[in-house]
C-alpha atoms as a PDB file:
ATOM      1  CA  UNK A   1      15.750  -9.095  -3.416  1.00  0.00           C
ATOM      2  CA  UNK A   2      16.915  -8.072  -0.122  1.00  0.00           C
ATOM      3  CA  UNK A   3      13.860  -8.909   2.905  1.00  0.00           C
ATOM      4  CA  UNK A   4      12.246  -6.145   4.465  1.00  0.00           C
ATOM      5  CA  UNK A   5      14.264  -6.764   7.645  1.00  0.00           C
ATOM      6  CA  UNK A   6      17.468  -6.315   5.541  1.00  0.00           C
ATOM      7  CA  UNK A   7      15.806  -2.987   4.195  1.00  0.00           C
ATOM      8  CA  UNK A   8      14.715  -1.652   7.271  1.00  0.00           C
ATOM      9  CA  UNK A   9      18.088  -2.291   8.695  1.00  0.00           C
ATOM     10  CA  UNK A  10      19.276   0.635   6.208  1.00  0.00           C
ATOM     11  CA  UNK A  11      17.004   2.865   7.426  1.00  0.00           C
ATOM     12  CA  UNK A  12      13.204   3.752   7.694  1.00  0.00           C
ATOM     13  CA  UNK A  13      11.560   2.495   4.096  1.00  0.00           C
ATOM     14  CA  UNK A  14       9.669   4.674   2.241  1.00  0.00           C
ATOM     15  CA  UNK A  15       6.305   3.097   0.448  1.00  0.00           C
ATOM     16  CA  UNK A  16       4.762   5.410  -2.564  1.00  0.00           C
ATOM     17  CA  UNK A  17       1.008   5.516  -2.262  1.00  0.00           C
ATOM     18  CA  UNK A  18      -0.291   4.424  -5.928  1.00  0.00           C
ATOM     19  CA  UNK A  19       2.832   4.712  -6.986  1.00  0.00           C
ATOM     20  CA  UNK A  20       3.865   8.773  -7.988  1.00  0.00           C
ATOM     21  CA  UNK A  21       1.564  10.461 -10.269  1.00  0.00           C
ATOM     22  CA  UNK A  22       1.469  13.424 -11.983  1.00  0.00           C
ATOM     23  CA  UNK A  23       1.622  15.643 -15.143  1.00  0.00           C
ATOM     24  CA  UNK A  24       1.097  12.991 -17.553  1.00  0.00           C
ATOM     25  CA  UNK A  25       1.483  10.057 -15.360  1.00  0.00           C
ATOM     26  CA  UNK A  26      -1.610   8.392 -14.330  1.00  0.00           C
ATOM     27  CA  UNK A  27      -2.178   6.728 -10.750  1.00  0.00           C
ATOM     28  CA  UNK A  28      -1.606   2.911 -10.201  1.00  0.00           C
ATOM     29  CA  UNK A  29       0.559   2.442 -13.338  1.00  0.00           C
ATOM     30  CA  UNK A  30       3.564   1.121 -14.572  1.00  0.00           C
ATOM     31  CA  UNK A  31       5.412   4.608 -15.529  1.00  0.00           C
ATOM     32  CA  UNK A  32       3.654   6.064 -11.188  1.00  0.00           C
ATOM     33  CA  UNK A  33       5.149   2.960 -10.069  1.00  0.00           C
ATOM     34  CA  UNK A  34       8.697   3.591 -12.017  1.00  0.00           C
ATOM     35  CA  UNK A  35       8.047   7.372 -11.335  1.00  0.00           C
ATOM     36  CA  UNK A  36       8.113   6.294  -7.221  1.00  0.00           C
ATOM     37  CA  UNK A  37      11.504   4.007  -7.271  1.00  0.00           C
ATOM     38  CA  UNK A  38      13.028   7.296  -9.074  1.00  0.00           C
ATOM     39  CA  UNK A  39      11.853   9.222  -6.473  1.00  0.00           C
ATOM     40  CA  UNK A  40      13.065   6.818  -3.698  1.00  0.00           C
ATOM     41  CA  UNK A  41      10.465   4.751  -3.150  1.00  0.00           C
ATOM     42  CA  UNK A  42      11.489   1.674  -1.203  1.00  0.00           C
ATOM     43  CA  UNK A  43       8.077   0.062  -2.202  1.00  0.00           C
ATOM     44  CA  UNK A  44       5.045   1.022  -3.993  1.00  0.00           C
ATOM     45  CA  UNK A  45       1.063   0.470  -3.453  1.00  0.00           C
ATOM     46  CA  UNK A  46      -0.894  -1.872  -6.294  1.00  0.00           C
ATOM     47  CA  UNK A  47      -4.508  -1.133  -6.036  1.00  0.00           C
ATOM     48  CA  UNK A  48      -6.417  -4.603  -7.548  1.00  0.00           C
ATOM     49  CA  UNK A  49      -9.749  -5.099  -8.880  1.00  0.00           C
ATOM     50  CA  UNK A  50     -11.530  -7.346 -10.836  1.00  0.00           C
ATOM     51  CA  UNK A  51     -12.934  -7.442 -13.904  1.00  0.00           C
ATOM     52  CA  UNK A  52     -16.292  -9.026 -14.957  1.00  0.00           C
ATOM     53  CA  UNK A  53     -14.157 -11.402 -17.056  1.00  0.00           C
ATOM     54  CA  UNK A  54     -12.215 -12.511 -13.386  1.00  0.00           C
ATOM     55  CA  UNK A  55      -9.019 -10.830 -15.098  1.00  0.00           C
ATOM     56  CA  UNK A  56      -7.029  -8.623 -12.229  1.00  0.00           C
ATOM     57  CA  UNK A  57      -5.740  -4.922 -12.857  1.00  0.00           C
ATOM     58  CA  UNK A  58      -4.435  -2.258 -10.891  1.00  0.00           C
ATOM     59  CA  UNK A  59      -7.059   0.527  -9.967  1.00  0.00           C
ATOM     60  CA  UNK A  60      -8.636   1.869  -6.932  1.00  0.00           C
ATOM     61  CA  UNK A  61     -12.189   1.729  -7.641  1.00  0.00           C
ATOM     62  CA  UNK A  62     -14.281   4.811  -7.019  1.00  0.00           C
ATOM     63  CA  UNK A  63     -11.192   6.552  -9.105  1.00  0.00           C
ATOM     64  CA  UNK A  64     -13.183   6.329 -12.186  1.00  0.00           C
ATOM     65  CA  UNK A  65     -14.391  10.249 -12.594  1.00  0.00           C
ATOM     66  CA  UNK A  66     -10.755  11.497 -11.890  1.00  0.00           C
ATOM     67  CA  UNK A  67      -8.875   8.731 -13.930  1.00  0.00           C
ATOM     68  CA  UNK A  68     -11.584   8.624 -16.761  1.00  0.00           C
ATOM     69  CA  UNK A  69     -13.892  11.612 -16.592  1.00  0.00           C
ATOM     70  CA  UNK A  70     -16.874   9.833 -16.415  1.00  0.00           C
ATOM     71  CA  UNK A  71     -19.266   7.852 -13.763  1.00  0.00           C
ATOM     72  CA  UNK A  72     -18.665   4.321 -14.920  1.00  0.00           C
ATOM     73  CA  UNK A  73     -17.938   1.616 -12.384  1.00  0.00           C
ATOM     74  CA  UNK A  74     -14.818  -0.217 -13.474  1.00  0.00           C
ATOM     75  CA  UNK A  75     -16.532  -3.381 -11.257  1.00  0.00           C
ATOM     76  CA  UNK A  76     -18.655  -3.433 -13.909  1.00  0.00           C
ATOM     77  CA  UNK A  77     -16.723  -3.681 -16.949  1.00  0.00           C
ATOM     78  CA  UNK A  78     -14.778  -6.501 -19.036  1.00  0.00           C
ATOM     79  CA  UNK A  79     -11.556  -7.473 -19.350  1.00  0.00           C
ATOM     80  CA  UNK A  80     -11.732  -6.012 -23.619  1.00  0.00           C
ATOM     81  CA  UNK A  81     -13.850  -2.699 -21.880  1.00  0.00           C
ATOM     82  CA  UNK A  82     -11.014  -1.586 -19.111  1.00  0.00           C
ATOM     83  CA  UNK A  83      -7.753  -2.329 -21.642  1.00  0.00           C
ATOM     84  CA  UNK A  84      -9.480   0.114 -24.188  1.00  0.00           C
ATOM     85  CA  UNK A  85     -10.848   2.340 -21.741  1.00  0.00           C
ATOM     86  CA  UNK A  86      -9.505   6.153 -22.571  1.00  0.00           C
ATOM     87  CA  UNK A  87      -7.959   7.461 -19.183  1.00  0.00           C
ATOM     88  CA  UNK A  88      -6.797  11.252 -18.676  1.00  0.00           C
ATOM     89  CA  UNK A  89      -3.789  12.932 -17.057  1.00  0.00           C
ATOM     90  CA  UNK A  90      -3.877  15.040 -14.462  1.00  0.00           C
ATOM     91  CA  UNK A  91      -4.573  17.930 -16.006  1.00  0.00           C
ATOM     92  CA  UNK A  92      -8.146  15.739 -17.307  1.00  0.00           C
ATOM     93  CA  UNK A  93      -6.488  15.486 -21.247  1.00  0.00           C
ATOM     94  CA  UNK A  94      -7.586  12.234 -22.283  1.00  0.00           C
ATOM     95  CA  UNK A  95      -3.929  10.554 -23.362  1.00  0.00           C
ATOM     96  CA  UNK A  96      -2.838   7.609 -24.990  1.00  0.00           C
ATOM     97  CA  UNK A  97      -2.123   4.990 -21.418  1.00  0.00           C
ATOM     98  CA  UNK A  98      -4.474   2.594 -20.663  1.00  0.00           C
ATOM     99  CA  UNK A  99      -5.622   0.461 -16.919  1.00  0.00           C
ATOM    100  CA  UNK A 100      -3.252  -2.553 -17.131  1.00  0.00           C
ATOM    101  CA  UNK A 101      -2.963  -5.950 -16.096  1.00  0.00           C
ATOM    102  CA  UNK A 102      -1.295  -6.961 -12.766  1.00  0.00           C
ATOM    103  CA  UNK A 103       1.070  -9.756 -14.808  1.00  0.00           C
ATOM    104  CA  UNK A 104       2.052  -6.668 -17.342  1.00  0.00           C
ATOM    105  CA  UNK A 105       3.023  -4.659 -14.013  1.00  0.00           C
ATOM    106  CA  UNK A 106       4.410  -7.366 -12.276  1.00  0.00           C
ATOM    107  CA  UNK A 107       6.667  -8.455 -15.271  1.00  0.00           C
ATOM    108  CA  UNK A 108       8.056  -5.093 -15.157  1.00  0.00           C
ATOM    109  CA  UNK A 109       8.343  -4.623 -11.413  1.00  0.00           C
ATOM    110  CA  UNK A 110      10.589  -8.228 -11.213  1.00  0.00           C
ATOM    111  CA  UNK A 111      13.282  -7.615  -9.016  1.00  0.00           C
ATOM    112  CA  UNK A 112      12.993  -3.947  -8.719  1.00  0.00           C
ATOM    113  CA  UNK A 113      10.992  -3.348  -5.233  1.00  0.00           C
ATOM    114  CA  UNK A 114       8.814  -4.017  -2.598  1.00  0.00           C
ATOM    115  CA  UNK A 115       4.936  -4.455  -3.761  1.00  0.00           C
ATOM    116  CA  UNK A 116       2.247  -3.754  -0.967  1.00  0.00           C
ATOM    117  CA  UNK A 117      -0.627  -5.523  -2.775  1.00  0.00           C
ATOM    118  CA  UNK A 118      -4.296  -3.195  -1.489  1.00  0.00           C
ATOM    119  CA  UNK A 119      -7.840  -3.940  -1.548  1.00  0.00           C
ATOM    120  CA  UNK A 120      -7.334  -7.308  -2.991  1.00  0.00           C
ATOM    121  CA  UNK A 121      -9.408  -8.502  -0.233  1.00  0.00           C
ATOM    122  CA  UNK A 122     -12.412  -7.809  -2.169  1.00  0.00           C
ATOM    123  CA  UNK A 123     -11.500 -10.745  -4.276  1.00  0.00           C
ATOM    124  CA  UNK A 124     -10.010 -13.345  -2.865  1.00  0.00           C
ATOM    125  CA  UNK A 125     -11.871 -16.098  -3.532  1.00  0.00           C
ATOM    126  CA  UNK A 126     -10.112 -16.156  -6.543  1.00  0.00           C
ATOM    127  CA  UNK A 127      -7.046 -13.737  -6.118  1.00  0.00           C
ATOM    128  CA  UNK A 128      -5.407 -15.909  -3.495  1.00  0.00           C
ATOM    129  CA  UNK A 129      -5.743 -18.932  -6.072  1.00  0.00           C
ATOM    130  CA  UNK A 130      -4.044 -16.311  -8.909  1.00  0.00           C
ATOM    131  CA  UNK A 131      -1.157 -15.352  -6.582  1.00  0.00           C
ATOM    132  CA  UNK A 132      -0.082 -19.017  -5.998  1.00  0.00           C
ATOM    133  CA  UNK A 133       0.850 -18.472  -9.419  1.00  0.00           C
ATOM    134  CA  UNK A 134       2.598 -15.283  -9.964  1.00  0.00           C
ATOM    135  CA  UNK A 135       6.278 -15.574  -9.999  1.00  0.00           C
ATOM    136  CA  UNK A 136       6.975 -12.863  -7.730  1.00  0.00           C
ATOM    137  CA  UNK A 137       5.405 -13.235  -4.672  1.00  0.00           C
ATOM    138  CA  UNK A 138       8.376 -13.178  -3.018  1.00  0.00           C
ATOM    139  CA  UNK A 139       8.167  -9.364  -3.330  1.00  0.00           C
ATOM    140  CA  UNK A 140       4.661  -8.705  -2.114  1.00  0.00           C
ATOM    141  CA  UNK A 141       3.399  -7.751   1.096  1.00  0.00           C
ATOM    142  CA  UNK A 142      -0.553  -8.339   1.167  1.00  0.00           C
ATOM    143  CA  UNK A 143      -2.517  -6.447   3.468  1.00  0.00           C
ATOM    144  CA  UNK A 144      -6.315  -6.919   4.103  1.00  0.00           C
ATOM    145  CA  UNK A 145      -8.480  -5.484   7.185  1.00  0.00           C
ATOM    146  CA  UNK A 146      -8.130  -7.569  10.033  1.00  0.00           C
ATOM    147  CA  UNK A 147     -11.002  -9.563  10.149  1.00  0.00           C
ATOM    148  CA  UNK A 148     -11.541 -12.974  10.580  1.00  0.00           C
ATOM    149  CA  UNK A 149     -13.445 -13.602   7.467  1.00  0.00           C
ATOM    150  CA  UNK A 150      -9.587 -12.039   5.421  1.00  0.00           C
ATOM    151  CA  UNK A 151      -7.569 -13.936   8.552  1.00  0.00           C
ATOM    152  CA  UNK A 152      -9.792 -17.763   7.889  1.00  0.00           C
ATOM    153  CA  UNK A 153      -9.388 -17.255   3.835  1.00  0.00           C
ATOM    154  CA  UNK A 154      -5.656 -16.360   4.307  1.00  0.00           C
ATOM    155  CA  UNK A 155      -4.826 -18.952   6.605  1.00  0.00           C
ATOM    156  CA  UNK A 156      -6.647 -21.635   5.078  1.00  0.00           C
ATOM    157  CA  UNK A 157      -5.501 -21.203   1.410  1.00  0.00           C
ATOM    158  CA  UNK A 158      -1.710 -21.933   2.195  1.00  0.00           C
ATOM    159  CA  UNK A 159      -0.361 -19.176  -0.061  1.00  0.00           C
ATOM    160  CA  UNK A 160       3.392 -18.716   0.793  1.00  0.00           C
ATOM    161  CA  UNK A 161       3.097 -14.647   1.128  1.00  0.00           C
ATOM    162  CA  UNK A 162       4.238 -12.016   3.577  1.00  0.00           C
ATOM    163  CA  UNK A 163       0.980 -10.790   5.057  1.00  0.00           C
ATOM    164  CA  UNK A 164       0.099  -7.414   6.390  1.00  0.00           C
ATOM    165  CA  UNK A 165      -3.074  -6.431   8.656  1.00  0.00           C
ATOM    166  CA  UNK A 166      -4.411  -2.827   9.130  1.00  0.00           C
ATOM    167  CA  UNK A 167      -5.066  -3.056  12.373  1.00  0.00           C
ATOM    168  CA  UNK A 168      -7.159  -0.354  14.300  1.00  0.00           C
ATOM    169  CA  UNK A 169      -7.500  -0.784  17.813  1.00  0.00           C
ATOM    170  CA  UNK A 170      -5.982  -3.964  20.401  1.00  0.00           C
ATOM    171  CA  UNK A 171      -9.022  -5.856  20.378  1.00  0.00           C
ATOM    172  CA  UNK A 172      -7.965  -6.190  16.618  1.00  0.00           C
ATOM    173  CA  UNK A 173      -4.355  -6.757  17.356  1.00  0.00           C
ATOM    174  CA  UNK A 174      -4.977  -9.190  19.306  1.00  0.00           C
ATOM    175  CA  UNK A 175      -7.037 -11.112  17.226  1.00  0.00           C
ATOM    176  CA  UNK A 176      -4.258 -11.023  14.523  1.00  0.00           C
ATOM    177  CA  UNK A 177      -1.264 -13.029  16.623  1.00  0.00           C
ATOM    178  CA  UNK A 178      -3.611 -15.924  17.123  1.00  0.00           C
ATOM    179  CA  UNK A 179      -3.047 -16.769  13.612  1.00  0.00           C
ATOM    180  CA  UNK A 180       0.803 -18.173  13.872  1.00  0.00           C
ATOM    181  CA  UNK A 181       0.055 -19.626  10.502  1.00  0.00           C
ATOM    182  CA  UNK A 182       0.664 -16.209   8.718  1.00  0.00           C
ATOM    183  CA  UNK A 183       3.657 -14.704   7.697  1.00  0.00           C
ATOM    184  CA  UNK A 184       3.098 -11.663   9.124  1.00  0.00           C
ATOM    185  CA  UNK A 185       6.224  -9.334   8.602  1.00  0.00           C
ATOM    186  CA  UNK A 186       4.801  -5.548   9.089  1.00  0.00           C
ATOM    187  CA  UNK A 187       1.312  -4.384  10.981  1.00  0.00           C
ATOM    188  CA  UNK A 188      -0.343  -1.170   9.687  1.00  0.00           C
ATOM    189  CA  UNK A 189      -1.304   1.338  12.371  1.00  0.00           C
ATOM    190  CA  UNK A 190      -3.917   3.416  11.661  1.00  0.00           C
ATOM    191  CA  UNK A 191      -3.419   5.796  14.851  1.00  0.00           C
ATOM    192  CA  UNK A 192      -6.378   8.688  14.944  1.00  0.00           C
ATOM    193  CA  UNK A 193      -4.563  10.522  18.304  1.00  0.00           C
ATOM    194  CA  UNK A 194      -1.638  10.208  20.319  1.00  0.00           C
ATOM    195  CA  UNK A 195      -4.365   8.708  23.007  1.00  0.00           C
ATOM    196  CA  UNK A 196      -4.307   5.545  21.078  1.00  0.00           C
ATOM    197  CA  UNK A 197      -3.788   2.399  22.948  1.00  0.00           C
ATOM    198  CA  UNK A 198      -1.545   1.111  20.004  1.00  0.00           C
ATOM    199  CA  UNK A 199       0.712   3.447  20.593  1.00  0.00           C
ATOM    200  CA  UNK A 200       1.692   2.151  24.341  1.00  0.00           C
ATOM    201  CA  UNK A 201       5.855   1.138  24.283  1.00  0.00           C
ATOM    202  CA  UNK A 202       4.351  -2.203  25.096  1.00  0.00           C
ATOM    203  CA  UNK A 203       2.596  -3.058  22.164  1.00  0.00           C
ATOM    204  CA  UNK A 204       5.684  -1.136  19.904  1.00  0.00           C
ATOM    205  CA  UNK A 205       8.389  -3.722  21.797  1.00  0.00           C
ATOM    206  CA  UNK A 206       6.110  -6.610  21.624  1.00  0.00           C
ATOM    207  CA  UNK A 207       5.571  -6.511  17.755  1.00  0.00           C
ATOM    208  CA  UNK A 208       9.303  -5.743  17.074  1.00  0.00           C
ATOM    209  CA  UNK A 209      10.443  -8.537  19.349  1.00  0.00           C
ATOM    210  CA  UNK A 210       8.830 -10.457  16.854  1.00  0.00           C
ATOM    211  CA  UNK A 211      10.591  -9.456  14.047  1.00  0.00           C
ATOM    212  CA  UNK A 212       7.126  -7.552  12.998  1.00  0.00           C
ATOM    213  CA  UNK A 213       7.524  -4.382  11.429  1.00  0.00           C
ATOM    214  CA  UNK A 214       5.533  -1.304  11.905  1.00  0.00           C
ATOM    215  CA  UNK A 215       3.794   0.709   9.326  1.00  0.00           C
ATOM    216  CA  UNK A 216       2.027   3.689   9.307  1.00  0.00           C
ATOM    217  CA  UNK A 217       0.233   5.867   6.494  1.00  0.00           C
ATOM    218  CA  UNK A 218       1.145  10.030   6.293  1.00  0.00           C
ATOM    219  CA  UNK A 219      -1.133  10.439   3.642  1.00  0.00           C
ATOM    220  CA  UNK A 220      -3.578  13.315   3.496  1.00  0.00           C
ATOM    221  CA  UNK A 221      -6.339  11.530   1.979  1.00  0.00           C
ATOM    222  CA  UNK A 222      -8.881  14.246   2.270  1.00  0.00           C
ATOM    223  CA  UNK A 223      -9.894  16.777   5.111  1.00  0.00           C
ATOM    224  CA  UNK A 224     -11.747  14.554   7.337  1.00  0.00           C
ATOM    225  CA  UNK A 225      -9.985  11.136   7.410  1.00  0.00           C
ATOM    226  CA  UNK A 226      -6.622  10.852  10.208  1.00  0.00           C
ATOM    227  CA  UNK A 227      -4.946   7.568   9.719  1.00  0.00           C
ATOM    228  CA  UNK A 228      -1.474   9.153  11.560  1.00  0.00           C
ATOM    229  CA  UNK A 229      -2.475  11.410  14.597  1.00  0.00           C
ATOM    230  CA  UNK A 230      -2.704  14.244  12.394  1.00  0.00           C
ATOM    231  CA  UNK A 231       1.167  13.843  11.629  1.00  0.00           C
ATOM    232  CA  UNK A 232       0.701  13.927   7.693  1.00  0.00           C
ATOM    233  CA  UNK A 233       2.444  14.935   4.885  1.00  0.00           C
ATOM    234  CA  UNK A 234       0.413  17.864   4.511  1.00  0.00           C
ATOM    235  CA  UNK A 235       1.466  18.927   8.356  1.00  0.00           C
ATOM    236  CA  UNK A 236       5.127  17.952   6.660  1.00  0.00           C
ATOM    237  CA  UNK A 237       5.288  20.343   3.904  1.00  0.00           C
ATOM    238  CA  UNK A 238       3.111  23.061   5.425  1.00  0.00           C
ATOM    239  CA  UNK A 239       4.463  23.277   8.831  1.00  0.00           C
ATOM    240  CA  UNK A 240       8.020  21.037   7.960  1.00  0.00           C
ATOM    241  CA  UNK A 241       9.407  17.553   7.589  1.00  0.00           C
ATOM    242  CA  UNK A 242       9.984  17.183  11.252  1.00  0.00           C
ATOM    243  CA  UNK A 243       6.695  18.086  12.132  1.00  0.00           C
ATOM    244  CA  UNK A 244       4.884  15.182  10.269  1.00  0.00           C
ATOM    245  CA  UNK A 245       7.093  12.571   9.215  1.00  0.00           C
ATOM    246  CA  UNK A 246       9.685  13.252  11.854  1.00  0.00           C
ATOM    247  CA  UNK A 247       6.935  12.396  14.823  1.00  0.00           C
ATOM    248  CA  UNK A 248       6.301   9.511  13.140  1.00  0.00           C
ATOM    249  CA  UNK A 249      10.047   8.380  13.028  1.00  0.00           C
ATOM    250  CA  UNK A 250      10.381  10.004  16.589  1.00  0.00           C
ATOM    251  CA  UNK A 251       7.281   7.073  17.604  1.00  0.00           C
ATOM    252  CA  UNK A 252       9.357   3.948  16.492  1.00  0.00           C
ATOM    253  CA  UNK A 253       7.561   3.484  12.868  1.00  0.00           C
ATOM    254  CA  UNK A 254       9.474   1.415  10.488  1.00  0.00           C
ATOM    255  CA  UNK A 255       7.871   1.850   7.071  1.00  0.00           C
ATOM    256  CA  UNK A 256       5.942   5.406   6.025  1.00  0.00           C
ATOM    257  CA  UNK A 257       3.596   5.573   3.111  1.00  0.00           C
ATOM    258  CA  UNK A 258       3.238   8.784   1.563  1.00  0.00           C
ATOM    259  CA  UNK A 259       2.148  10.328  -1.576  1.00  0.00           C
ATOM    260  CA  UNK A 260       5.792  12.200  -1.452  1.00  0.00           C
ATOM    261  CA  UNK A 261       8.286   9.812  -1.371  1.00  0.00           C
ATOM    262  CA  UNK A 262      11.119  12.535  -2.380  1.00  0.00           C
ATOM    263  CA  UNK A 263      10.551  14.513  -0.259  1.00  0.00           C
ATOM    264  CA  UNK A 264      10.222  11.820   2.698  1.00  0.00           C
ATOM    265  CA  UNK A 265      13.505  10.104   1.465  1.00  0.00           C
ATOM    266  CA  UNK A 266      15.241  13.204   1.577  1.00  0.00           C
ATOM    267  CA  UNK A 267      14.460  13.892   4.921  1.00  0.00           C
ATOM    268  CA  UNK A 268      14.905  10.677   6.225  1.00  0.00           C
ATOM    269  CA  UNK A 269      18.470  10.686   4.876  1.00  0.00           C
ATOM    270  CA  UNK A 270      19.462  14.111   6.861  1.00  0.00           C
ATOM    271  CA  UNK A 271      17.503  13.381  10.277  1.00  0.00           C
END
């Protein structure tokens, strides 16, 4: 597996958000996950959460009425209740794929990419004891808030992982490079306007000069929500690539998640 420094030195990378769904392709599984390296993905997005048994699978809770058609909470359910769980496509037909394990995903993402490991956070009072013992942790990225409750756990378990904080404002930042303990190899942005004070050169040179790379998330997550300035995909296939994605290259990013990783990896090759 190549590092992310190697990567980046090829060009921008490209992270699929949950993987690429669609059709008959459910979010957060093996065949979105496969479905995003096919369509250039550089790295894909595991959701985790926990069962009642302590088991780990790959979901993004409060998912449940879209993935299963119903208002269950999968928090609530056993290890036996989410592996026989009926899930539906995305046109809501109830199909034959199933919520799986992280080790089933994981055995079948060895070697292949980059994993950002999400909202595991949640659950690390016992997750960061399971991924001492996964086999390939040497191609995760783990990203948590950054809070010094995640940044204490982190540090103090020992867990030889590349780390990632989503970091909002400088105060936050900050608060992050005290911790020289960490691996840190990328810092996620989440930039609401141009007026942001993470966006000054200084902090941009200061984080690369450590080797640190710099992410940032063009996904339209809903109407309300800006986590890039307003520099989306939506703004990207509405208005064009280089209006979206290309302001985000055009600002020094390194890695872009999306929820269109063709259509960012084709771009990203002609720019």
């Amino acid at each position: 597996m190549e590092t992310l420094q190697e990567l980046r030195k090829k060009g921008i990378l490209v992270a699929a958000h949950r993987g690429t769904n669609g059709g008959n392709i459910v979010q957060n599984t093996t065949l979105a996950y496969l479905n995003a390296l096919r369509h250039g993905a550089d790295m894909i997005e595991v959701d985790v959460i926990r069962s009642t048994d302590g088991d780990f699978f790959a979901f993004h809770n409060g998912q449940e009425d879209i993935v299963f058609g119903d208002k269950s909470d999968i928090l609530q359910m056993s290890t036996q209740e989410i592996l026989t769980k009926p899930v539906r496509n995305t046109s809501g037909e109830y199909i034959s794929q199933r919520i799986e394990k992280l080790d089933y995903i994981f055995g079948k993402l060895k070697d292949k990419c980059w994993i950002n490991i999400d909202r595991s956070w949640f659950y690390w009072d016992t997750f960061l004891d399971y991924l001492s013992n996964v086999k390939i942790k040497n191609q995760f990225l783990l990203k948590s808030p950054a809070e010094k409750v995640y940044l204490d756990q982190l540090s103090q378990s020992k867990v030889d992982i590349k780390y990632m904080p989503i970091v909002k404002n400088l105060e936050e930042l900050a608060l992050v490079m005290q911790y020289d303990v960490l691996d840190i190899a990328a810092v996620e942005l989440i930039i609401e306007s141009l007026d942001s004070d993470l966006l000054s050169t200084g902090v941009f040179s200061m984080l690369k000069e450590k080797g640190v790379l710099l992410w940032i998330n063009a996904l339209t997550l809903n109407d309300e929500i800006i986590l890039s300035a307003g520099y989306d995909d939506n703004k990207s296939i509405i208005k064009g690539p280089e209006y979206g994605w290309g302001k985000l290259v055009d600002l020094g990013f390194d890695i872009i998640q999306t929820d269109w990783p063709l259509l960012l990896k084709e771009f990203l090759k002609n720019k």
